[in-house]
N, C-alpha and C. Protein backbone atom coordinates (compact mmCIF):
# COMPACT_ATOMS: atom_id res chain seq x y z
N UNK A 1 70.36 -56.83 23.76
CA UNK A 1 70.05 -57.06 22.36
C UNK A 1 68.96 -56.10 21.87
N UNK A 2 67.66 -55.77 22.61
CA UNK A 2 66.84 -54.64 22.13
C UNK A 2 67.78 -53.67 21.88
N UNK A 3 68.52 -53.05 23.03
CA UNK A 3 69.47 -51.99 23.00
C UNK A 3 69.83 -51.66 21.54
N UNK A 4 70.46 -52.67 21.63
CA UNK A 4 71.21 -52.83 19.97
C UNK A 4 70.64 -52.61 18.55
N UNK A 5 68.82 -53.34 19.09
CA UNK A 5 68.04 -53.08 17.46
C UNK A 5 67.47 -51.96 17.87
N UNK A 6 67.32 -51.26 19.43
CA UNK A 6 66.55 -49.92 19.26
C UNK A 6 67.45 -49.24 18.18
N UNK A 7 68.99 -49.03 18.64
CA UNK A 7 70.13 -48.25 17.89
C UNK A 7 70.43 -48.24 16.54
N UNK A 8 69.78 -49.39 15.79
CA UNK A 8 69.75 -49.55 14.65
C UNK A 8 68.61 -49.13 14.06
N UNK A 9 67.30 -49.28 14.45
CA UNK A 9 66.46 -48.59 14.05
C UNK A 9 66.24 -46.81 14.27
N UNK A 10 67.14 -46.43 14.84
CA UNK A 10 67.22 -44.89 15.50
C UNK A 10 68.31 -44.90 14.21
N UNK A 11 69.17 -45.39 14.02
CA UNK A 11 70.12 -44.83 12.64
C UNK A 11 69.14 -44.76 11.09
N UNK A 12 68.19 -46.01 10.92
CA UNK A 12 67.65 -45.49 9.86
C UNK A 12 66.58 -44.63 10.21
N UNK A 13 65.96 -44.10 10.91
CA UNK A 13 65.04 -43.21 11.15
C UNK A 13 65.95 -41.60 10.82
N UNK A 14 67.08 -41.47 11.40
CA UNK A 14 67.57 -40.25 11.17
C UNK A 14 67.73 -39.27 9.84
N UNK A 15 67.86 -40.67 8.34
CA UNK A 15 68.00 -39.92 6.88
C UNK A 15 66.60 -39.92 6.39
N UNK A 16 65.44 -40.43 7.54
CA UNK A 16 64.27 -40.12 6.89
C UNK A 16 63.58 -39.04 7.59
N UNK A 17 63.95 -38.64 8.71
CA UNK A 17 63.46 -37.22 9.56
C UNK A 17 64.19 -35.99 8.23
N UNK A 18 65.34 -36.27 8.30
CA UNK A 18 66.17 -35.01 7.54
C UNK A 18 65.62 -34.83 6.04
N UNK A 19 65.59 -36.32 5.35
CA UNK A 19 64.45 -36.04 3.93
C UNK A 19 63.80 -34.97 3.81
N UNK A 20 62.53 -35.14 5.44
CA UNK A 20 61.60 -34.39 5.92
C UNK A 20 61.89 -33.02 5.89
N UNK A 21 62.81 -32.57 6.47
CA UNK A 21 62.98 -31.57 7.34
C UNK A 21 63.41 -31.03 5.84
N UNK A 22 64.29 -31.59 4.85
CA UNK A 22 64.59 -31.01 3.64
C UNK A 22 63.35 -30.20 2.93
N UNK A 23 62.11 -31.45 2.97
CA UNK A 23 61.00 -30.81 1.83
C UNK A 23 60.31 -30.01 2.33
N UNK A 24 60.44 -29.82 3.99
CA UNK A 24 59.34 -29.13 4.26
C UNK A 24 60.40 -27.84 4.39
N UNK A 25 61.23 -27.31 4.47
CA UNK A 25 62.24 -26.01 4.75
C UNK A 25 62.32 -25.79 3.43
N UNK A 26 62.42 -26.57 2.33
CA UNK A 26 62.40 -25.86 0.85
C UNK A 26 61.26 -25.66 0.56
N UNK A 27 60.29 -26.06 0.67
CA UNK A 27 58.87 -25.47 0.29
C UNK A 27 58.73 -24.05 1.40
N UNK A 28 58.89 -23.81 2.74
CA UNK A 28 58.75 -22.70 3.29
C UNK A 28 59.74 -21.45 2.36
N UNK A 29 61.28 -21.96 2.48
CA UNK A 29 61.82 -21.10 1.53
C UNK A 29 61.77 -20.70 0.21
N UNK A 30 61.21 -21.34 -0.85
CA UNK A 30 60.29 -20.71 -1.68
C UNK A 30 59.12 -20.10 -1.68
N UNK A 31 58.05 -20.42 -0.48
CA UNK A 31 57.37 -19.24 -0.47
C UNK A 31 57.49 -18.12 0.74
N UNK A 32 59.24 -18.02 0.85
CA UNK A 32 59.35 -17.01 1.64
C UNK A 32 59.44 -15.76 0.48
N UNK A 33 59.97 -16.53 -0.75
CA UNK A 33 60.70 -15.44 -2.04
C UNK A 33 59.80 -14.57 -2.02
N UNK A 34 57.95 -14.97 -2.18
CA UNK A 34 57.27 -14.07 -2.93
C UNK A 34 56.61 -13.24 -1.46
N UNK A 35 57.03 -13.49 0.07
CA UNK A 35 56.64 -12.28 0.64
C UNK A 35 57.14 -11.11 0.72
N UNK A 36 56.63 -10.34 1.44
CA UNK A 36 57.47 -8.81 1.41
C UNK A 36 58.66 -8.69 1.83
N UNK A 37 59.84 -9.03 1.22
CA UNK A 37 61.37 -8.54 1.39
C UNK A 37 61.78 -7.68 2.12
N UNK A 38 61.48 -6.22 1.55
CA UNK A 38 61.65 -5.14 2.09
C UNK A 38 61.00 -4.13 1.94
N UNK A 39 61.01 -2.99 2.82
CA UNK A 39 60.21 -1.87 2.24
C UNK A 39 60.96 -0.53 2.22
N UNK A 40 60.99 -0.11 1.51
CA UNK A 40 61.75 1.46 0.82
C UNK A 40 60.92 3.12 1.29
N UNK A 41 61.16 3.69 2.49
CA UNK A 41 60.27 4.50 2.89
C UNK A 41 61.06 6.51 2.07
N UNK A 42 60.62 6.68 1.31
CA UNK A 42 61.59 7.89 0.86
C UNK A 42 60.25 8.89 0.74
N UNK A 43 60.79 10.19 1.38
CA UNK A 43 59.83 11.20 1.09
C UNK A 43 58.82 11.00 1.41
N UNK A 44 58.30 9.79 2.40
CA UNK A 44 57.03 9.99 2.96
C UNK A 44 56.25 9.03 1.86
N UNK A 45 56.91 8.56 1.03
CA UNK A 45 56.40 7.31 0.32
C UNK A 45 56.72 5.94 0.60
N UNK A 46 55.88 5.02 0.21
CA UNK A 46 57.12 3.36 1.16
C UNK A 46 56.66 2.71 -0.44
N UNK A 47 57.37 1.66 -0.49
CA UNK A 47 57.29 0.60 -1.30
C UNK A 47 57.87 -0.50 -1.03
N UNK A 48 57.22 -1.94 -1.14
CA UNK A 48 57.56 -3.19 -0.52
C UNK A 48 57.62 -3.95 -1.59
N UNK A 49 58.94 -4.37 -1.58
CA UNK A 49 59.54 -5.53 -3.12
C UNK A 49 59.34 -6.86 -1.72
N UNK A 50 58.88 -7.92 -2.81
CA UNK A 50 59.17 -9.16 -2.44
C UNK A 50 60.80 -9.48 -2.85
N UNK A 51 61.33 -10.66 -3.44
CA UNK A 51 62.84 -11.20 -3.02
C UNK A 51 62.56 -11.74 -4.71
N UNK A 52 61.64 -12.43 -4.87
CA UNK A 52 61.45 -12.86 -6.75
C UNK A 52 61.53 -12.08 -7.96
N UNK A 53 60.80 -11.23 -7.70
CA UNK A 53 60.58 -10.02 -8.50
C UNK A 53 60.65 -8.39 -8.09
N UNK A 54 61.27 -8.14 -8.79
CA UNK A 54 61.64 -6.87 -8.55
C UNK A 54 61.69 -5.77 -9.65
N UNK A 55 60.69 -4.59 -9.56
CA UNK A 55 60.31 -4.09 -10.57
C UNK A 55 59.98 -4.96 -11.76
N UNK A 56 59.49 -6.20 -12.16
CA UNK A 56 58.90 -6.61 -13.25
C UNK A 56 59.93 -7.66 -13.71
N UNK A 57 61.07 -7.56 -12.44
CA UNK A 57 62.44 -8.50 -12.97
C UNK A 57 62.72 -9.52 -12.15
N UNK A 58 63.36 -10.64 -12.60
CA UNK A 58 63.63 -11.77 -11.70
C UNK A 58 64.60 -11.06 -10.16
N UNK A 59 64.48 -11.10 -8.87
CA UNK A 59 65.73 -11.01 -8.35
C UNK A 59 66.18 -11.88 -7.91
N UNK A 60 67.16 -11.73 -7.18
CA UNK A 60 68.28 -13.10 -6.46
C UNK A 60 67.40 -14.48 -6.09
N UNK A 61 65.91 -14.10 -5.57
CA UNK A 61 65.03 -15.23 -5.07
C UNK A 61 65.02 -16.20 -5.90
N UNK A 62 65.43 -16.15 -7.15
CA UNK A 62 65.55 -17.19 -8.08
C UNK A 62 65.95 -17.98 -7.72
N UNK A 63 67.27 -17.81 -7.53
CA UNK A 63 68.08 -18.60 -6.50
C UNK A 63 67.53 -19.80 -5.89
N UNK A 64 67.04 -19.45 -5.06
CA UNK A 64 66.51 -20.09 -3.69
C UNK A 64 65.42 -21.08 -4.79
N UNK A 65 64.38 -20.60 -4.90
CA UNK A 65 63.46 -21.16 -5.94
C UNK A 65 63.92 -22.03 -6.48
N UNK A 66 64.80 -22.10 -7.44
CA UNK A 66 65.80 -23.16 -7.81
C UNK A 66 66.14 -24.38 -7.49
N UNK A 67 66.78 -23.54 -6.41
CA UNK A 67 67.69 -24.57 -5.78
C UNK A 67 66.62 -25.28 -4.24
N UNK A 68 65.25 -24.66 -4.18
CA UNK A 68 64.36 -25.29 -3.41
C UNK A 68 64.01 -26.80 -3.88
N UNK A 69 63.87 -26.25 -5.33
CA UNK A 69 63.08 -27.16 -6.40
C UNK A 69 63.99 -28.45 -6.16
N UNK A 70 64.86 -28.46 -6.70
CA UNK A 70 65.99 -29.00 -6.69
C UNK A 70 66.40 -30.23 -5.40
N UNK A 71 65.99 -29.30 -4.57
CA UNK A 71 66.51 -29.96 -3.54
C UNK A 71 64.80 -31.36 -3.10
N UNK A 72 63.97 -31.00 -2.98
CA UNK A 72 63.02 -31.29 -2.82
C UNK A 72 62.83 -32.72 -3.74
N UNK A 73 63.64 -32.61 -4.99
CA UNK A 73 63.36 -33.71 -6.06
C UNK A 73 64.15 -34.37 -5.41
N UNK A 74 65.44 -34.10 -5.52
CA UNK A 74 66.93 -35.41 -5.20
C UNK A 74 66.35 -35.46 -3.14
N UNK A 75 65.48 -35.32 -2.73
CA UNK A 75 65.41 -35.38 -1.40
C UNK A 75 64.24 -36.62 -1.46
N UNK A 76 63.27 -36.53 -2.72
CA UNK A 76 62.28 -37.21 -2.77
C UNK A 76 62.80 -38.52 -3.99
N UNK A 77 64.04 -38.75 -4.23
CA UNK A 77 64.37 -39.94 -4.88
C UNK A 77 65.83 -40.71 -4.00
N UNK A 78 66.03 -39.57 -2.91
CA UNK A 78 66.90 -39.97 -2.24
C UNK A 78 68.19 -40.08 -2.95
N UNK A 79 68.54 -38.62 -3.08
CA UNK A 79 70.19 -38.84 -4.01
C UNK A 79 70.84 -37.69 -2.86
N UNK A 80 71.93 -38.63 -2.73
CA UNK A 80 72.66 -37.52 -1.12
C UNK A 80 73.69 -36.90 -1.99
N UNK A 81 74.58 -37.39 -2.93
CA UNK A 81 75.37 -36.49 -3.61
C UNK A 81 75.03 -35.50 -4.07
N UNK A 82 73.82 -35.09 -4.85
CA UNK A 82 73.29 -33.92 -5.37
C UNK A 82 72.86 -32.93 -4.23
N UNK A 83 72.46 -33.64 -3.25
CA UNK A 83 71.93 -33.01 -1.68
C UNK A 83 73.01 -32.10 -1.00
N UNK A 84 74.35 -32.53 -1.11
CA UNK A 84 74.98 -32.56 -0.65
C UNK A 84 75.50 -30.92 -1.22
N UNK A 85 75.71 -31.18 -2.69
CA UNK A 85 76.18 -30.08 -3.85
C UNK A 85 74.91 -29.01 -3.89
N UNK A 86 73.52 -29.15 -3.84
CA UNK A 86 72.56 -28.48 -2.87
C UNK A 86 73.01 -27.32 -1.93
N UNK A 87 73.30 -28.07 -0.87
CA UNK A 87 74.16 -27.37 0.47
C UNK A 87 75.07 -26.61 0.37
N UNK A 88 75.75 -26.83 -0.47
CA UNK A 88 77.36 -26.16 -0.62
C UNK A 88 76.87 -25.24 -1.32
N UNK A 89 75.78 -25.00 -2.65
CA UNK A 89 75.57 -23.75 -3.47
C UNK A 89 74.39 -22.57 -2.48
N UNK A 90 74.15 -23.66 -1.95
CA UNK A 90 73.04 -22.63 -1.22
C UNK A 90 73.76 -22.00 -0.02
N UNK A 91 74.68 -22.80 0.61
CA UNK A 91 75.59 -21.93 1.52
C UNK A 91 76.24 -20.88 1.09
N UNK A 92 77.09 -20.78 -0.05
CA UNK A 92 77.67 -19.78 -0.81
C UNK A 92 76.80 -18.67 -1.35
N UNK A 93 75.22 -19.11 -2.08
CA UNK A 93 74.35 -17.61 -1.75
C UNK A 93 74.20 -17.33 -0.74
N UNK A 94 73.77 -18.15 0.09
CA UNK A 94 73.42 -17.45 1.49
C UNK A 94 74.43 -16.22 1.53
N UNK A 95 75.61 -16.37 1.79
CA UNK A 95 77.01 -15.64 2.21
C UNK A 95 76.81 -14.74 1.61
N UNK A 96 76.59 -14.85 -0.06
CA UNK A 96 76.70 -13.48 -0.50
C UNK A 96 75.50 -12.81 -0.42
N UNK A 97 74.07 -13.54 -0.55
CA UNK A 97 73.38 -12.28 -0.31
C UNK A 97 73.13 -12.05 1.20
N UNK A 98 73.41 -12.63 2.43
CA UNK A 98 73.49 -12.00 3.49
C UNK A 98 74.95 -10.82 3.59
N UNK A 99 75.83 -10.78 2.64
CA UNK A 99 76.86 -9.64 3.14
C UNK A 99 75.89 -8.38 1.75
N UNK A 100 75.37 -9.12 0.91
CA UNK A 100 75.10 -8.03 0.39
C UNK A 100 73.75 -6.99 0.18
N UNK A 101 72.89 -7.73 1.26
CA UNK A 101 71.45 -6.85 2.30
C UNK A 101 72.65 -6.16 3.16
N UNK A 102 73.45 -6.52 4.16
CA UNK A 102 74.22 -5.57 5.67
C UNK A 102 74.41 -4.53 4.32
N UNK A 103 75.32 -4.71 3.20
CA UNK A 103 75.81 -3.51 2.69
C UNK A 103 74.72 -2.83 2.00
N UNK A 104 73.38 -2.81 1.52
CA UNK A 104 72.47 -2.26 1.42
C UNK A 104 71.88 -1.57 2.51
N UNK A 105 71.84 -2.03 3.26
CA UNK A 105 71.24 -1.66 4.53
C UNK A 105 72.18 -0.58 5.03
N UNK A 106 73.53 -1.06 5.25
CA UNK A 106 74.43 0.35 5.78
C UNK A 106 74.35 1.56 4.64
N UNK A 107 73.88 1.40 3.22
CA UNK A 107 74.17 2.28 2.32
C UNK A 107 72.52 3.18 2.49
N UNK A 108 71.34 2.60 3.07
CA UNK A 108 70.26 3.44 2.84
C UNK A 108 70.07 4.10 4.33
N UNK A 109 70.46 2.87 5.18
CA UNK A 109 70.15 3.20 6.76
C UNK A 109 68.71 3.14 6.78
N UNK A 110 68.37 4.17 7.62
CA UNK A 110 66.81 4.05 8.10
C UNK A 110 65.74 4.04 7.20
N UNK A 111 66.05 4.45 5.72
CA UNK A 111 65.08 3.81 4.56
C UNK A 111 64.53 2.68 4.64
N UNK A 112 65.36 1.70 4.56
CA UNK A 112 65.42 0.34 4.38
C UNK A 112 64.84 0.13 5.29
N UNK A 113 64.06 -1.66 5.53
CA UNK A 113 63.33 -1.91 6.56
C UNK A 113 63.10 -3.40 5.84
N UNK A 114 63.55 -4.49 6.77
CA UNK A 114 63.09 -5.56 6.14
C UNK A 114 62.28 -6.32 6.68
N UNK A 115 61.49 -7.37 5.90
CA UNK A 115 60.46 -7.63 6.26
C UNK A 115 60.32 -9.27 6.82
N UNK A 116 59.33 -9.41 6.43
CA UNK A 116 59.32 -11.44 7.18
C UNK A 116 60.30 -12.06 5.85
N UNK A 117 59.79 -11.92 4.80
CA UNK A 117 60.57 -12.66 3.55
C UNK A 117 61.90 -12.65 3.78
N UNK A 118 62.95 -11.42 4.50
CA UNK A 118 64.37 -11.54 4.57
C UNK A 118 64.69 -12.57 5.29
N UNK A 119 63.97 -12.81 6.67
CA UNK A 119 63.84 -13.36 7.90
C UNK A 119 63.84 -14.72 7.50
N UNK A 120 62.80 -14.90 6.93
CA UNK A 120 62.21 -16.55 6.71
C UNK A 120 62.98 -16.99 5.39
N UNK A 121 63.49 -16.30 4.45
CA UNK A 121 63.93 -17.28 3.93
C UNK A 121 65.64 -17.69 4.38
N UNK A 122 66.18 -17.05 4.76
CA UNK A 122 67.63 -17.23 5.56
C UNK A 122 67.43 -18.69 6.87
N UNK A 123 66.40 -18.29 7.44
CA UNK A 123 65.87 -19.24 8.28
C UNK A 123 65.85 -20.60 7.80
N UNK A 124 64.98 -20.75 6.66
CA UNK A 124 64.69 -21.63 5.89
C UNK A 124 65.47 -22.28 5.08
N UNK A 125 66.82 -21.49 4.31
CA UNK A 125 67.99 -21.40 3.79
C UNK A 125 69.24 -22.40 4.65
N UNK A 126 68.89 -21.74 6.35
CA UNK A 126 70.07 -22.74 7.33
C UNK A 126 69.51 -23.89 7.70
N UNK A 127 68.23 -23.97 7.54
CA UNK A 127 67.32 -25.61 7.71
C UNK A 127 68.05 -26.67 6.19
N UNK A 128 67.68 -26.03 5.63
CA UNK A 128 68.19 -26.73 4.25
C UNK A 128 69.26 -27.49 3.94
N UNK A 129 70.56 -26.37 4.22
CA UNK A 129 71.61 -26.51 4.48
C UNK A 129 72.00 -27.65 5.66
N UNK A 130 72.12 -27.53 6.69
CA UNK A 130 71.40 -28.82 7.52
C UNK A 130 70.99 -29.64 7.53
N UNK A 131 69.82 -29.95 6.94
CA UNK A 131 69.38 -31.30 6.54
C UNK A 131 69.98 -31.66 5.94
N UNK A 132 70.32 -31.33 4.51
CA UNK A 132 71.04 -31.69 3.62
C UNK A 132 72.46 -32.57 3.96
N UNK A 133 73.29 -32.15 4.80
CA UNK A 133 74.63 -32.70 5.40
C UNK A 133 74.07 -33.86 6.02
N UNK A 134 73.18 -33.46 7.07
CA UNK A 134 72.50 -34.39 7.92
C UNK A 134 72.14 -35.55 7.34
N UNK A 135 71.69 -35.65 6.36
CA UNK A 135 71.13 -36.11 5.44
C UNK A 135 72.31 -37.23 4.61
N UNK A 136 73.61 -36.77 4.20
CA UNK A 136 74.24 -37.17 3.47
C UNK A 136 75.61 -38.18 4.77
N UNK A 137 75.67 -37.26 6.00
CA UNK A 137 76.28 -38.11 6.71
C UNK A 137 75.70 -39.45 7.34
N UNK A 138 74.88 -38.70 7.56
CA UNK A 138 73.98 -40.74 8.13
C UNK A 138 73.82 -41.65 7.20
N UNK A 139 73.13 -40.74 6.01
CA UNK A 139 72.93 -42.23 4.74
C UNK A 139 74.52 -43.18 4.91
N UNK A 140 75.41 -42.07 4.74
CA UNK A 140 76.74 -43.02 4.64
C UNK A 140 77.28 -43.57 5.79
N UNK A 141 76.71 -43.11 7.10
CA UNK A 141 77.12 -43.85 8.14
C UNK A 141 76.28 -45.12 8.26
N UNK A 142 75.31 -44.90 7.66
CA UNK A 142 74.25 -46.40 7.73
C UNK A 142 74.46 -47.47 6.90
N UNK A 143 74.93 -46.81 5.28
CA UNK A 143 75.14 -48.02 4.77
C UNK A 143 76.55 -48.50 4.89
N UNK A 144 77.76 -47.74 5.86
CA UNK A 144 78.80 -48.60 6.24
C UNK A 144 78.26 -49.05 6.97
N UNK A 145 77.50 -49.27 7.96
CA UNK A 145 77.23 -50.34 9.58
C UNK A 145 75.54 -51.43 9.08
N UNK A 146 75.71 -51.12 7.54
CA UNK A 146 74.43 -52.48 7.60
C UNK A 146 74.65 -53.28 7.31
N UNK A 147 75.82 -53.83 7.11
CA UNK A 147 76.32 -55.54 7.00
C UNK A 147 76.57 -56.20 8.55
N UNK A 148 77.34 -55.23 9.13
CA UNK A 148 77.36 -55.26 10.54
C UNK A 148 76.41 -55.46 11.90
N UNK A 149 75.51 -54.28 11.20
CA UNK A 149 74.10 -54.27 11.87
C UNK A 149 73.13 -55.82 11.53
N UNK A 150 72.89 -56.48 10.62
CA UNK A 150 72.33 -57.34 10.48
C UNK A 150 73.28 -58.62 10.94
N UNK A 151 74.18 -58.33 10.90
CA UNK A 151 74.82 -59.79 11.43
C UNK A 151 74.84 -60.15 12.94
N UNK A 152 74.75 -58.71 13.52
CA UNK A 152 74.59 -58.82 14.70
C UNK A 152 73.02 -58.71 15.27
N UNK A 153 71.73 -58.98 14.72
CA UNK A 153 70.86 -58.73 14.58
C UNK A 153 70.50 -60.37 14.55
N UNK A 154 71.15 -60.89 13.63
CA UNK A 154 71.13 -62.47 12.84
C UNK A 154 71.46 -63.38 13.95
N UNK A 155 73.21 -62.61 15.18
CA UNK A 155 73.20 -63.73 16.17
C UNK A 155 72.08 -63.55 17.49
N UNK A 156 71.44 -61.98 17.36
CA UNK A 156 70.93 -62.04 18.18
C UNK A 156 70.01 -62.84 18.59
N UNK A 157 69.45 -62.87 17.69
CA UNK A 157 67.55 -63.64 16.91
C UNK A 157 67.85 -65.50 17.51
N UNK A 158 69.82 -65.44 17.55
CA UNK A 158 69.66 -66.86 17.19
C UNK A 158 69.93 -66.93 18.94
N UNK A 159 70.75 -66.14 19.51
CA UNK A 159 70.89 -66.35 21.13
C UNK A 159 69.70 -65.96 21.83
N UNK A 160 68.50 -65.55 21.07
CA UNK A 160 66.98 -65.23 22.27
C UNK A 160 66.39 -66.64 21.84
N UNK A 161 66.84 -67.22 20.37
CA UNK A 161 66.20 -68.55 19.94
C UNK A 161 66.97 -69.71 21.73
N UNK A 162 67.89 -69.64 21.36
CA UNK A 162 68.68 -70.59 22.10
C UNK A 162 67.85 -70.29 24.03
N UNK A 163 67.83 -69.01 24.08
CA UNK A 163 67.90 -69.12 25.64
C UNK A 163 66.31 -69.19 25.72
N UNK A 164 65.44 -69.39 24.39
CA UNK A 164 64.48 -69.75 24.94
C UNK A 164 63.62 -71.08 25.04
N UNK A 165 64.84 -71.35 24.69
CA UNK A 165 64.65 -73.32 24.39
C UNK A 165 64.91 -73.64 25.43
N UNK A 166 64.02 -74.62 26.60
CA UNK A 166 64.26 -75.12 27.55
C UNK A 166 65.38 -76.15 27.03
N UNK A 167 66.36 -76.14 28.43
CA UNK A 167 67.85 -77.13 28.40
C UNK A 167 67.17 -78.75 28.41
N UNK A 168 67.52 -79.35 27.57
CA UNK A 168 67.02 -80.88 27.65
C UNK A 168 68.29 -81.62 28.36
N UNK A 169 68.15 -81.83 29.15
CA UNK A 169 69.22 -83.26 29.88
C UNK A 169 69.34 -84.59 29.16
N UNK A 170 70.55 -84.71 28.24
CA UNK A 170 70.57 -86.23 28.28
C UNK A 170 71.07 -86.84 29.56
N UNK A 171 71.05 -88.61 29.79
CA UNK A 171 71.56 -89.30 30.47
C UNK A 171 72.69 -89.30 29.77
N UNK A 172 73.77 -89.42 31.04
CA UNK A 172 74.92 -89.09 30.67
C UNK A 172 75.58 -90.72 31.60
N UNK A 173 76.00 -91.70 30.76
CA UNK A 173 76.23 -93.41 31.46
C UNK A 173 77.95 -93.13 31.59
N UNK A 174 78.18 -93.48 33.24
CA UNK A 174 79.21 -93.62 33.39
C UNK A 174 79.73 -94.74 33.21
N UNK A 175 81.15 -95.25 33.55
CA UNK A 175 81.77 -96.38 32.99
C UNK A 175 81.64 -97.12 34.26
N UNK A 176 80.74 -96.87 35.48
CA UNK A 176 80.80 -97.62 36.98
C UNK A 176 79.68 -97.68 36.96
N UNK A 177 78.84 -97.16 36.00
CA UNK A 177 76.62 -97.64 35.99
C UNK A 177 76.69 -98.69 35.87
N UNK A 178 76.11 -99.56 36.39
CA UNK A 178 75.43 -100.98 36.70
C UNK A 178 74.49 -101.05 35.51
N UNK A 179 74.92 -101.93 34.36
CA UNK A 179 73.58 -102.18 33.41
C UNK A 179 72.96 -103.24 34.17
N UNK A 180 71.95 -103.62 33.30
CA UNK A 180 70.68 -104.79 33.83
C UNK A 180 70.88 -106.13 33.36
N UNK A 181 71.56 -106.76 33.90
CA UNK A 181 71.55 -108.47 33.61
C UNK A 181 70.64 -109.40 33.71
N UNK A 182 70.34 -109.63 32.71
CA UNK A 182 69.13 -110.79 32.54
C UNK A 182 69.10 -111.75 33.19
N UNK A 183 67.95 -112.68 33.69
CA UNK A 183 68.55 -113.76 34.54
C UNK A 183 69.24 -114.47 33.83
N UNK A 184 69.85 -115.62 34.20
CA UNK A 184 70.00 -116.63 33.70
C UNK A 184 69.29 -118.09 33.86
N UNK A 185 68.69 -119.19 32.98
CA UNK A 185 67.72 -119.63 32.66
C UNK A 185 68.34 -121.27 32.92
N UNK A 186 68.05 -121.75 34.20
CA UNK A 186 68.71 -123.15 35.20
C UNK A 186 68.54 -124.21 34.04
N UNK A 187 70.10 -124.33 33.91
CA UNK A 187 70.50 -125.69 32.78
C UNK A 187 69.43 -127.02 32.97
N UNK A 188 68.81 -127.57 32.19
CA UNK A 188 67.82 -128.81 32.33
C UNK A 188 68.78 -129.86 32.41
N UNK A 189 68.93 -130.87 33.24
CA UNK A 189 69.96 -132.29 33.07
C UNK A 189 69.77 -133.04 32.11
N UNK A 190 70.62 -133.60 31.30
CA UNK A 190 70.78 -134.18 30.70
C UNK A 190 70.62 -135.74 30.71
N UNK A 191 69.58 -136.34 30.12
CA UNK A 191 69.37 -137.68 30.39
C UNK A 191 70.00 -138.52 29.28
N UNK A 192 70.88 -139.37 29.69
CA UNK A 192 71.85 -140.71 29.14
C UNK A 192 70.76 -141.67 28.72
N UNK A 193 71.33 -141.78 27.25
CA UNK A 193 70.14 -142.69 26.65
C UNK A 193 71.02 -143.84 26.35
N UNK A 194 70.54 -144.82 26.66
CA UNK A 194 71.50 -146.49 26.52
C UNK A 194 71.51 -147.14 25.28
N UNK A 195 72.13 -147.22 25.11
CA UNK A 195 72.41 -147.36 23.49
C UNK A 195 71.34 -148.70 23.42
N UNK A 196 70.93 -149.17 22.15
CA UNK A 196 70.16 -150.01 21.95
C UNK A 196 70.66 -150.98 21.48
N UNK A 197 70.99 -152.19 22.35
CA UNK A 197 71.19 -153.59 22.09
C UNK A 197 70.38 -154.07 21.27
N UNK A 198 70.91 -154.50 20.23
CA UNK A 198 70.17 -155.77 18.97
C UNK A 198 70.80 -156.88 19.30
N UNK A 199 70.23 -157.65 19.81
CA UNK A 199 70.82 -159.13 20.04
C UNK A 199 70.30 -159.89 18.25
N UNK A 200 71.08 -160.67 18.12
CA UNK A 200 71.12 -161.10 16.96
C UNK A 200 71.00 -162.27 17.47
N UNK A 201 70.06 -163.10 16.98
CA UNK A 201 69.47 -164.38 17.19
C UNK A 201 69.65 -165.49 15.87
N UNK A 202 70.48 -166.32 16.28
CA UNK A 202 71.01 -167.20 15.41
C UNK A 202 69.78 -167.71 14.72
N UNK A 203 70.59 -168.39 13.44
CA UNK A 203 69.07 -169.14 13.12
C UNK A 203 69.23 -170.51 13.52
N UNK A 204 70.46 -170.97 14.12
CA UNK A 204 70.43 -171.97 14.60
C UNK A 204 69.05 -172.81 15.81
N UNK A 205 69.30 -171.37 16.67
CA UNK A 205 69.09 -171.51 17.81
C UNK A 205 67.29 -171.38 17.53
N UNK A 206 66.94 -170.57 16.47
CA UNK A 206 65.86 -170.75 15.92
C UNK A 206 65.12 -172.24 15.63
N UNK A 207 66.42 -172.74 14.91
CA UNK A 207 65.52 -174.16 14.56
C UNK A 207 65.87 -175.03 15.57
């Protein structure tokens, strides 16, 4: 029976680790946007764009920023559907801007050079993504098994009640037990009372 409530308490612990793991990987991946991205070495000159801004302009880091924000709110009111739609948009940038750094990168070659910001926010990007599912499969695996979980929780409580009630023995009277017969109390004899003769006395015999 512990077994059973450790296992139940290990299921709700799991959509509140991943919550976690949500706010703290979207806050790293937003401030991966504003480190150094990349650096541009031409002619013996370098220049290092962060992922937010670029030349004075929003870039793709928006994105992320966004959808950090985003995620961090519906993670902190606990909404798994939006979490969920989260995951799926942030998987689909991921894709495209990871195919479209390789094709930058094959187009400058040894110019190019990227920095912690490429690193960490992709990093931070597959944490997200992750939690997020993580996140949306347990909630729903938990609230199918918590009617279940408590009922079996309910007989447990009641079979540690039971086995810890010492067994009381009734007497159990067979139909060959000897009850207790009272004595019986020696009949007193009966004394014969003689009826009472009235002799009637003439008045003859009087005078």
């Amino acid at each position: 029976m512990q077994d059973m409530n450790f296992d139940i308490q290990e299921e709700r612990d799991i959509p509140s680790i991943a919550r976690l793991v949500i706010i703290i990987s979207s806050a790293v991946m937003m401030i991966s946007t504003i480190l150094p991205y990349a650096r541009v070495e031409l002619f013996g000159q370098g220049y290092t764009f962060n992922f937010l801004i670029i030349e004075g302009q929003f870039g793709d880091g928006i994105f992320f920023v966004v959808l950090g924000t985003l995620a961090i709110l519906f993670a902190a009111i606990q909404k798994k559907i939006p979490l969920l739609i989260i995951a799926i948009l942030l998987l689909l940038i991921f894709i495209y801007e990871l195919v479209h750094a390789l094709d930058v990168k094959n187009t400058y070659g040894d110019v190019l050079h990227f920095k912690i910001g490429f690193y960490l926010v992709r990093i931070a990007s597959l944490a997200v993504i992750g939690a997020c599912i993580c996140y949306f499969y347990n909630q729903e695996k938990w609230l199918e098994n918590t009617p279940s979980s408590i009922s079996f929780t309910t007989i447990g409580s009641h079979l540690d009640e039971a086995a810890a009630t010492p067994f009381q023995s009734q007497p159990v009277q067979s139909e060959f037990s000897v009850q207790p017969v009272a004595p019986e109390t020696p009949a007193q004899p009966e004394v014969a009372q003689e009826p009472v003769r009235n002799d009637t006395v003439s008045t003859e015999e009087n005078l």
